[in-house]
Protein backbone atom coordinates (compact mmCIF):
# COMPACT_ATOMS: atom_id res chain seq x y z
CA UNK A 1 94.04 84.24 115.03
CA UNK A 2 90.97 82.10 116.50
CA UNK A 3 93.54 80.82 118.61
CA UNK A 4 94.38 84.03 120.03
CA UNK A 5 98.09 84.24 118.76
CA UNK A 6 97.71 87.21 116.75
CA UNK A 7 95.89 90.39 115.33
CA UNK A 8 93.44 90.08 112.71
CA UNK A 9 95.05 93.19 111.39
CA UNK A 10 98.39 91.32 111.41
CA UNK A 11 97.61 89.19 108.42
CA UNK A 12 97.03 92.54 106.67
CA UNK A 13 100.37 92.68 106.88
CA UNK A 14 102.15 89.91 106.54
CA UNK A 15 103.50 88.68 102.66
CA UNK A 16 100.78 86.63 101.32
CA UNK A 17 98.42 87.19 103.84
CA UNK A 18 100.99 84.90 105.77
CA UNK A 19 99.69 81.96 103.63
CA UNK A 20 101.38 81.04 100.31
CA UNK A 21 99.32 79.06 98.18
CA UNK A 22 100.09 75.91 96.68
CA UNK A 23 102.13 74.44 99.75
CA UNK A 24 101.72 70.38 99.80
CA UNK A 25 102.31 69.30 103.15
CA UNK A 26 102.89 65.88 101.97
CA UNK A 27 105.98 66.30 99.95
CA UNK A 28 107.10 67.52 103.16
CA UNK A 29 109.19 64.19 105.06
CA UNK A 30 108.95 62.90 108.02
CA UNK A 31 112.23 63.70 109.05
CA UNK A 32 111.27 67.67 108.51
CA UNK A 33 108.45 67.19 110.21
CA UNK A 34 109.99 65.59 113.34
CA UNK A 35 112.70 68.25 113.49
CA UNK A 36 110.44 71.20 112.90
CA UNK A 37 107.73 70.28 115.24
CA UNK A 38 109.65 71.15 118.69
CA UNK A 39 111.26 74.02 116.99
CA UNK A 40 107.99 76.13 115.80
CA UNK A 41 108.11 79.50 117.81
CA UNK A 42 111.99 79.41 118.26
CA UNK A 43 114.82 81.49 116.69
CA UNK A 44 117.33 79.09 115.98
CA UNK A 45 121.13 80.00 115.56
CA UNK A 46 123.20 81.59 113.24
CA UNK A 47 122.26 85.61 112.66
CA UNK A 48 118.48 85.32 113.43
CA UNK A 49 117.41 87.71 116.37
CA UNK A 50 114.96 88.79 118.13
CA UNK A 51 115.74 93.19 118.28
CA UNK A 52 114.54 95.76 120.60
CA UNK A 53 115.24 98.97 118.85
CA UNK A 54 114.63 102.49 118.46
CA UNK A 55 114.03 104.50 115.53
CA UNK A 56 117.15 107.09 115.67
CA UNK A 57 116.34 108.56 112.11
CA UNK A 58 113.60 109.45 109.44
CA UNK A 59 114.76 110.02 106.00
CA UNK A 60 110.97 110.01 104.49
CA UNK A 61 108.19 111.58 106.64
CA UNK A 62 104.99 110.76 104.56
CA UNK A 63 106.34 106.90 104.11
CA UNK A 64 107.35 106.46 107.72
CA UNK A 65 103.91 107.77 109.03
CA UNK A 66 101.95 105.04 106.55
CA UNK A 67 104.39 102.22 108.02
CA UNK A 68 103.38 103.79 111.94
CA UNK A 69 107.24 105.25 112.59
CA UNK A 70 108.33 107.82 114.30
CA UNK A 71 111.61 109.44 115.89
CA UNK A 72 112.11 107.73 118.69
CA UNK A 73 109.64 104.91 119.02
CA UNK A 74 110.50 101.95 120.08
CA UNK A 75 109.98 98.79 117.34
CA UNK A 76 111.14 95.26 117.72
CA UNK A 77 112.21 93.09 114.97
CA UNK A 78 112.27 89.61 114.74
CA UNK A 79 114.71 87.44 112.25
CA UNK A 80 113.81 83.56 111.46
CA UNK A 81 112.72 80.97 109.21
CA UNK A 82 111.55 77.83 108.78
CA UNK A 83 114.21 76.33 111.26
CA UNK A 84 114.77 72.57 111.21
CA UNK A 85 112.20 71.75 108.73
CA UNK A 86 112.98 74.14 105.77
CA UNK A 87 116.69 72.46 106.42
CA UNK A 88 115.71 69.17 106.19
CA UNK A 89 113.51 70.16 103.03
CA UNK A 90 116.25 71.24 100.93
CA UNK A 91 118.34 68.59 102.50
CA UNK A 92 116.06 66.12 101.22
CA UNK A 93 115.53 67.54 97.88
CA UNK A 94 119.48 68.06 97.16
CA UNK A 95 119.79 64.82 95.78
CA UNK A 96 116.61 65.11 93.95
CA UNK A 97 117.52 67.68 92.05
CA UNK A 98 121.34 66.81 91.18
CA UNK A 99 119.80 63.64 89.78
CA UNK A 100 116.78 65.92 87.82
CA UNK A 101 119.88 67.85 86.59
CA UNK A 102 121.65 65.28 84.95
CA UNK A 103 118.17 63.60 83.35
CA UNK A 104 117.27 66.84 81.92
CA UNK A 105 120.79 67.50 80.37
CA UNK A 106 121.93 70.67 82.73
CA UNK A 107 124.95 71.52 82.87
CA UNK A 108 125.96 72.66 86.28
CA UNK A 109 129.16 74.87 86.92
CA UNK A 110 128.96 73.63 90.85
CA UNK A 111 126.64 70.99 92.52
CA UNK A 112 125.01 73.43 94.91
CA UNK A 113 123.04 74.97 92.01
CA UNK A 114 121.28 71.94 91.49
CA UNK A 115 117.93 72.20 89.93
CA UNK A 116 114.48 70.99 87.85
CA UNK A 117 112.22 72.77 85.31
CA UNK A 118 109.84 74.23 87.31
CA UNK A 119 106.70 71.97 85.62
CA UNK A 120 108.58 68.58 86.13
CA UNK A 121 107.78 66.17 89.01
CA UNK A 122 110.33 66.92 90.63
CA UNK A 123 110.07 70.73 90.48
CA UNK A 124 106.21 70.55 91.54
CA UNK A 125 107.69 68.59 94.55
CA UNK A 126 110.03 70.64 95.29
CA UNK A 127 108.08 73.91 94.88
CA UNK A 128 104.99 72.53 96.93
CA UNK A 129 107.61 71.23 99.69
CA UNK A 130 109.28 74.82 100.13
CA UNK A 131 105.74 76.65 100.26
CA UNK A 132 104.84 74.19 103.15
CA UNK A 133 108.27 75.30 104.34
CA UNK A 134 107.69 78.94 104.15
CA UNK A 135 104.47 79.20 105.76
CA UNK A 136 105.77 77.03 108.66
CA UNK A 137 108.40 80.29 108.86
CA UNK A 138 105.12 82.82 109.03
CA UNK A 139 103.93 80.48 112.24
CA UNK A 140 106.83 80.61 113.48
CA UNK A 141 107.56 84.47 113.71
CA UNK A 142 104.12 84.79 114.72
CA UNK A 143 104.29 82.67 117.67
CA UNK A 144 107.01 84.91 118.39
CA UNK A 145 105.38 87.80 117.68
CA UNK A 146 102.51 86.86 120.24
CA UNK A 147 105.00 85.99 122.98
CA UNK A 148 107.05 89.26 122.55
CA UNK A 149 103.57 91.02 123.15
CA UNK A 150 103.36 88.82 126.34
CA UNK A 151 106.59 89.85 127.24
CA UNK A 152 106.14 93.67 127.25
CA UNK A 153 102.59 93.30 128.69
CA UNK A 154 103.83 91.39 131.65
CA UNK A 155 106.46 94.09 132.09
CA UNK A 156 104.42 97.22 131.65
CA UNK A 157 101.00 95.66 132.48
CA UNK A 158 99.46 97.26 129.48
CA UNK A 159 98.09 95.51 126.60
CA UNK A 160 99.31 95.45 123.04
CA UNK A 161 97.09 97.44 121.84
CA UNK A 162 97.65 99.49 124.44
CA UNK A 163 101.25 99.76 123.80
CA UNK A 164 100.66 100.05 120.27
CA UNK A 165 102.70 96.59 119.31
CA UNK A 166 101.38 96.30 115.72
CA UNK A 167 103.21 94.31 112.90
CA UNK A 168 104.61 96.53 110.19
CA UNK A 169 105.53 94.02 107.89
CA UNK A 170 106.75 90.17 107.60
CA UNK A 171 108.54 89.44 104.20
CA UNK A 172 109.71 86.36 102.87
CA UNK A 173 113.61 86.19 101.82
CA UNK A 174 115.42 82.82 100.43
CA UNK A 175 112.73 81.55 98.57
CA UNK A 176 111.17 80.98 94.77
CA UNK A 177 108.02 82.88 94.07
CA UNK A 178 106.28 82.46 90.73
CA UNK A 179 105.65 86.20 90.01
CA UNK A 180 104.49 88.24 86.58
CA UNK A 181 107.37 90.50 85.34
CA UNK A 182 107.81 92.69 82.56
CA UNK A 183 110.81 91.31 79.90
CA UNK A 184 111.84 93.21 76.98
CA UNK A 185 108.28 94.82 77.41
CA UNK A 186 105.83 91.97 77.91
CA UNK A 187 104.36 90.63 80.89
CA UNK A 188 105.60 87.28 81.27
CA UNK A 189 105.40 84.68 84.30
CA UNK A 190 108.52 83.83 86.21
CA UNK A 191 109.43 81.29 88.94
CA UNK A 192 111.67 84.36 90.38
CA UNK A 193 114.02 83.04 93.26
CA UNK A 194 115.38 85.55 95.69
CA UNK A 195 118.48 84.66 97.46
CA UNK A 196 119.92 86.65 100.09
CA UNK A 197 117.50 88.89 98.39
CA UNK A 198 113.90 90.23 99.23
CA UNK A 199 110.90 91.42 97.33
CA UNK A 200 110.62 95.37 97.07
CA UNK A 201 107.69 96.13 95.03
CA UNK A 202 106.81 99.75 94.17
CA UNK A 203 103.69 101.67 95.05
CA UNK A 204 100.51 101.00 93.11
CA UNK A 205 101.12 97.09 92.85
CA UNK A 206 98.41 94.77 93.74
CA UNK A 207 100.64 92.39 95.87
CA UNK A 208 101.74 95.62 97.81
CA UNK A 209 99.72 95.31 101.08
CA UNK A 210 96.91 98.01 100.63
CA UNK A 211 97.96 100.17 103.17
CA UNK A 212 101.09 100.88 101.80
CA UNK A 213 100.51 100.97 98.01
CA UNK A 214 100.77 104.46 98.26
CA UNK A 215 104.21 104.44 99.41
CA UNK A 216 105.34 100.58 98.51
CA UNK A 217 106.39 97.41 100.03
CA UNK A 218 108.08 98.24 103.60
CA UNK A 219 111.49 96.50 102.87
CA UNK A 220 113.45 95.30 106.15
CA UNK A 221 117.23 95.47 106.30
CA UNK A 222 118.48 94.43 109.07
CA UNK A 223 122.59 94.94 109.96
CA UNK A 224 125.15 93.50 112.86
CA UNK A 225 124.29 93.93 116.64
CA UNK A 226 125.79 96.24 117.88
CA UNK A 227 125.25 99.24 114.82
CA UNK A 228 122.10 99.79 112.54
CA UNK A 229 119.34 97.93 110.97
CA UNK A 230 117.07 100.10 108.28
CA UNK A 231 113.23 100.16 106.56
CA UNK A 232 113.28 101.00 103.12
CA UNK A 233 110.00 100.94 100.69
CA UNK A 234 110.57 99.55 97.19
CA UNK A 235 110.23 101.17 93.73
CA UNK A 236 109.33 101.39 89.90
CA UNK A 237 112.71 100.86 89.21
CA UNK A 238 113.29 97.84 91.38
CA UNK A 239 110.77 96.44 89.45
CA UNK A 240 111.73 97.22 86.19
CA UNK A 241 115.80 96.43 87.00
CA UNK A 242 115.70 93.83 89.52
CA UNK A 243 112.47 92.10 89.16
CA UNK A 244 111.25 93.52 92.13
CA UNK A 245 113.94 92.86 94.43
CA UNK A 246 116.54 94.20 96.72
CA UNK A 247 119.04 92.84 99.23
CA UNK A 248 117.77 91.28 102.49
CA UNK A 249 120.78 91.87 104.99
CA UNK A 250 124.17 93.99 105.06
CA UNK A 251 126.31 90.31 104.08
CA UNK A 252 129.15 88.78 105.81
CA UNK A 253 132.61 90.23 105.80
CA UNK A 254 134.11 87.29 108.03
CA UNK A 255 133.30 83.63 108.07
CA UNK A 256 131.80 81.87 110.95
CA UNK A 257 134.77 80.17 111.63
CA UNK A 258 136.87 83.54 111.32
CA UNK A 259 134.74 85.61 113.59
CA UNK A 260 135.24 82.87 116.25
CA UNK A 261 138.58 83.25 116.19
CA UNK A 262 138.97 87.02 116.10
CA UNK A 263 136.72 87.19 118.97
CA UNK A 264 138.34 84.77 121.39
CA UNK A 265 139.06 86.03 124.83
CA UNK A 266 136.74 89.04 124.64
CA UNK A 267 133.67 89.70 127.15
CA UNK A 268 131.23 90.14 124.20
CA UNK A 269 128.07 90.70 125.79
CA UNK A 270 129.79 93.05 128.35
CA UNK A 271 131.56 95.40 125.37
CA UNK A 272 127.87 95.79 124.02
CA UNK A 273 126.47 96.48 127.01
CA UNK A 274 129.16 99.50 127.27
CA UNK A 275 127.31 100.28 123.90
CA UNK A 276 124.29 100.72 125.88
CA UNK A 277 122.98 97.47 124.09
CA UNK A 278 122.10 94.45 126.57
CA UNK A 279 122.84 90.92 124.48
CA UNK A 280 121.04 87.72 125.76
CA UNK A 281 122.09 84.43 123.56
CA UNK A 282 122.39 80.60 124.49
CA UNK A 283 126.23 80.59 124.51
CA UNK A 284 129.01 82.04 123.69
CA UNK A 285 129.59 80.61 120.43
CA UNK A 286 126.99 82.58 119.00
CA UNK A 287 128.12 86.09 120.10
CA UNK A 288 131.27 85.07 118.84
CA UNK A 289 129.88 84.09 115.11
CA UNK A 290 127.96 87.56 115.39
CA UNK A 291 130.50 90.06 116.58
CA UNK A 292 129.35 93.31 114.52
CA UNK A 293 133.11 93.88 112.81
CA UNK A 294 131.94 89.97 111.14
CA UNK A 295 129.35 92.04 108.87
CA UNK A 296 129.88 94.83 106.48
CA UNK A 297 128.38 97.74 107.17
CA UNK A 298 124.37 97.91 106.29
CA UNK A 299 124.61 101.67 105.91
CA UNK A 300 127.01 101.76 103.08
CA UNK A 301 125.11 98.69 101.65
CA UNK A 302 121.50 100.41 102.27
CA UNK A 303 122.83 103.86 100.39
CA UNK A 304 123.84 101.97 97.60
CA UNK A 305 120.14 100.15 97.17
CA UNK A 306 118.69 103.79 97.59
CA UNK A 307 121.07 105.77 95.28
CA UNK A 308 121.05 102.86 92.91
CA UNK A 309 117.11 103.39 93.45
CA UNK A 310 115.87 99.96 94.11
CA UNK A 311 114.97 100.84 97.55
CA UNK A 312 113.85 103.93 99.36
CA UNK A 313 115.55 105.00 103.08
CA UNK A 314 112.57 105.39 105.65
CA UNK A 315 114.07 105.13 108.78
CA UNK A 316 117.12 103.79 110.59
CA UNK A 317 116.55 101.95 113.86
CA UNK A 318 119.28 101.29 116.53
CA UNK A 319 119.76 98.16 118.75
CA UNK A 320 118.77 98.35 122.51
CA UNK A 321 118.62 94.60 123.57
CA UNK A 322 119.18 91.61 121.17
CA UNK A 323 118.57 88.20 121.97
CA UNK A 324 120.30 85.82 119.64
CA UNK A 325 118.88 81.81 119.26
């Protein structure tokens, strides 16, 4: 913030304080470190975004008004990680842990769940590696953050605070978190790791950012391009059923490789933009991996989470522009 690339207020608001402790920036390689270091404040490929929406609906008045929504306001949302570094992290590690796997006598149904007890070497590595990794991802979306500010300040000439361009809420997703859970009635500590997943704690909870406890953790959802991404707040029973958790994204009905090919020979950008949605990406590639039919729909998969009552609908927000990495 001293830098003047953020909000003091942001870190109020940001998982962690935007800081997870017990990173070790040595276990991190050189390799990561070279591949990360032209890539911090960039989006990167695959489904991360940068969203200008608008909030269309409001399912829970009280919660939307302590998370600063309302019908019709405009929010952006931005969707990326740790880029090449977090990569090359779990790149590097792969082999360390197939090798942990077999010295500690696991028995693993398929190589890609490869893994160490938590307190061995080569889990302490590990874990202190990915922290690094995930607070390189908080840098990153708040170098973003502070540009998109830049961007709608040059184009309205008002300031952010001006505008009103405040961070709701910047949660971590992919990633192992050691966390105190209740099992079969006592509190126990867990090295909890949320995949495709992310954390949806319910009101009251300390690690809920204290100007939501009275409503819970804002939980982001985000869906395809050209339909529906939604805010949720989690619950009691999330925490109690799921360990706190809830799913981070709508999921993939179509493979990379299949969306490509279903989408070849149409004008992409130009069908959204007869959505009323303008789409900005480095090539066409990208669109084509994204086309919205690629992705379930988040709707049905966001009324399951809330009937199932791990989440709670807020508000639904609808794309205007998308720029994809």
């Amino acid at each position: 913030m001293k830098n003047g690339l953020g909000e003091s207020d942001d870190l109020l608001h940001i998982e962690e304080g935007g800081r997870l402790e017990g990173a070790q920036p040595a276990q991190v390689s050189a390799r990561a470190k070279e591949r990360g270091r032209p890539q911090l404040g960039t989006l990167g490929s695959g489904n991360h975004f940068v969203e200008v929406q608008r909030v269309a609906e409001i399912y829970d008045g009280p919660a939307a008004r302590a998370l600063g929504l309302e019908p019709g306001q405009i929010t952006i949302s931005i969707h990326t990680g740790s880029r090449g570094l977090g990569y090359q992290v779990c790149d590097d590690f792969l082999q360390v842990m197939l090798r942990s796997a077999r010295d500690h006598g696991i028995d693993l149904p398929d190589p890609q769940l490869c893994c160490a007890p938590v307190k061995s070497e080569e889990g302490k590595r590990y874990m202190g590696a990915m922290y690094a990794a995930a607070n390189f991802a908080f840098a990153n979306r708040q170098l973003i953050t502070h540009w998109v500010r830049l961007s709608f300040q040059e184009v309205f000439q008002r300031g952010p605070r001006e505008l009103g361009i405040e961070v709701v809420y910047d949660v971590c997703h992919n990633i192992a978190k050691v966390e105190t859970h209740r099992v079969d009635g006592v509190e126990r500590k867990l090295c909890l790791h949320r995949k495709g997943a992310t954390r949806a704690f319910p009101p009251g909870h300390p690690l809920t950012p204290a100007a939501y406890r009275d409503v819970g953790q804002p939980v982001l959802i985000p869906g395809d391009m050209g339909r529906y991404s939604y805010v949720l707040v989690g619950t009691e029973r999330a925490y109690e059923e799921t360990f706190g958790s809830t799913c981070h994204g709508a999921g993939r009905r179509m493979s990379r490789a299949a969306a490509k090919k279903a989408a070849r020979g149409r004008p992409i950008a130009r069908d959204m933009e007869d959505r009323g949605i303008f789409v900005r990406s480095d090539g066409y590639a990208t669109l084509a991996e994204e086309i919205p039919e690629a992705y379930k729909d988040v709707a049905e998969v966001v009324e399951v989470v809330h009937r199932a009552g791990i989440s709670r609908k807020v508000a639904k927000l609808v794309p205007l522009a998308v720029i994809k990495g």
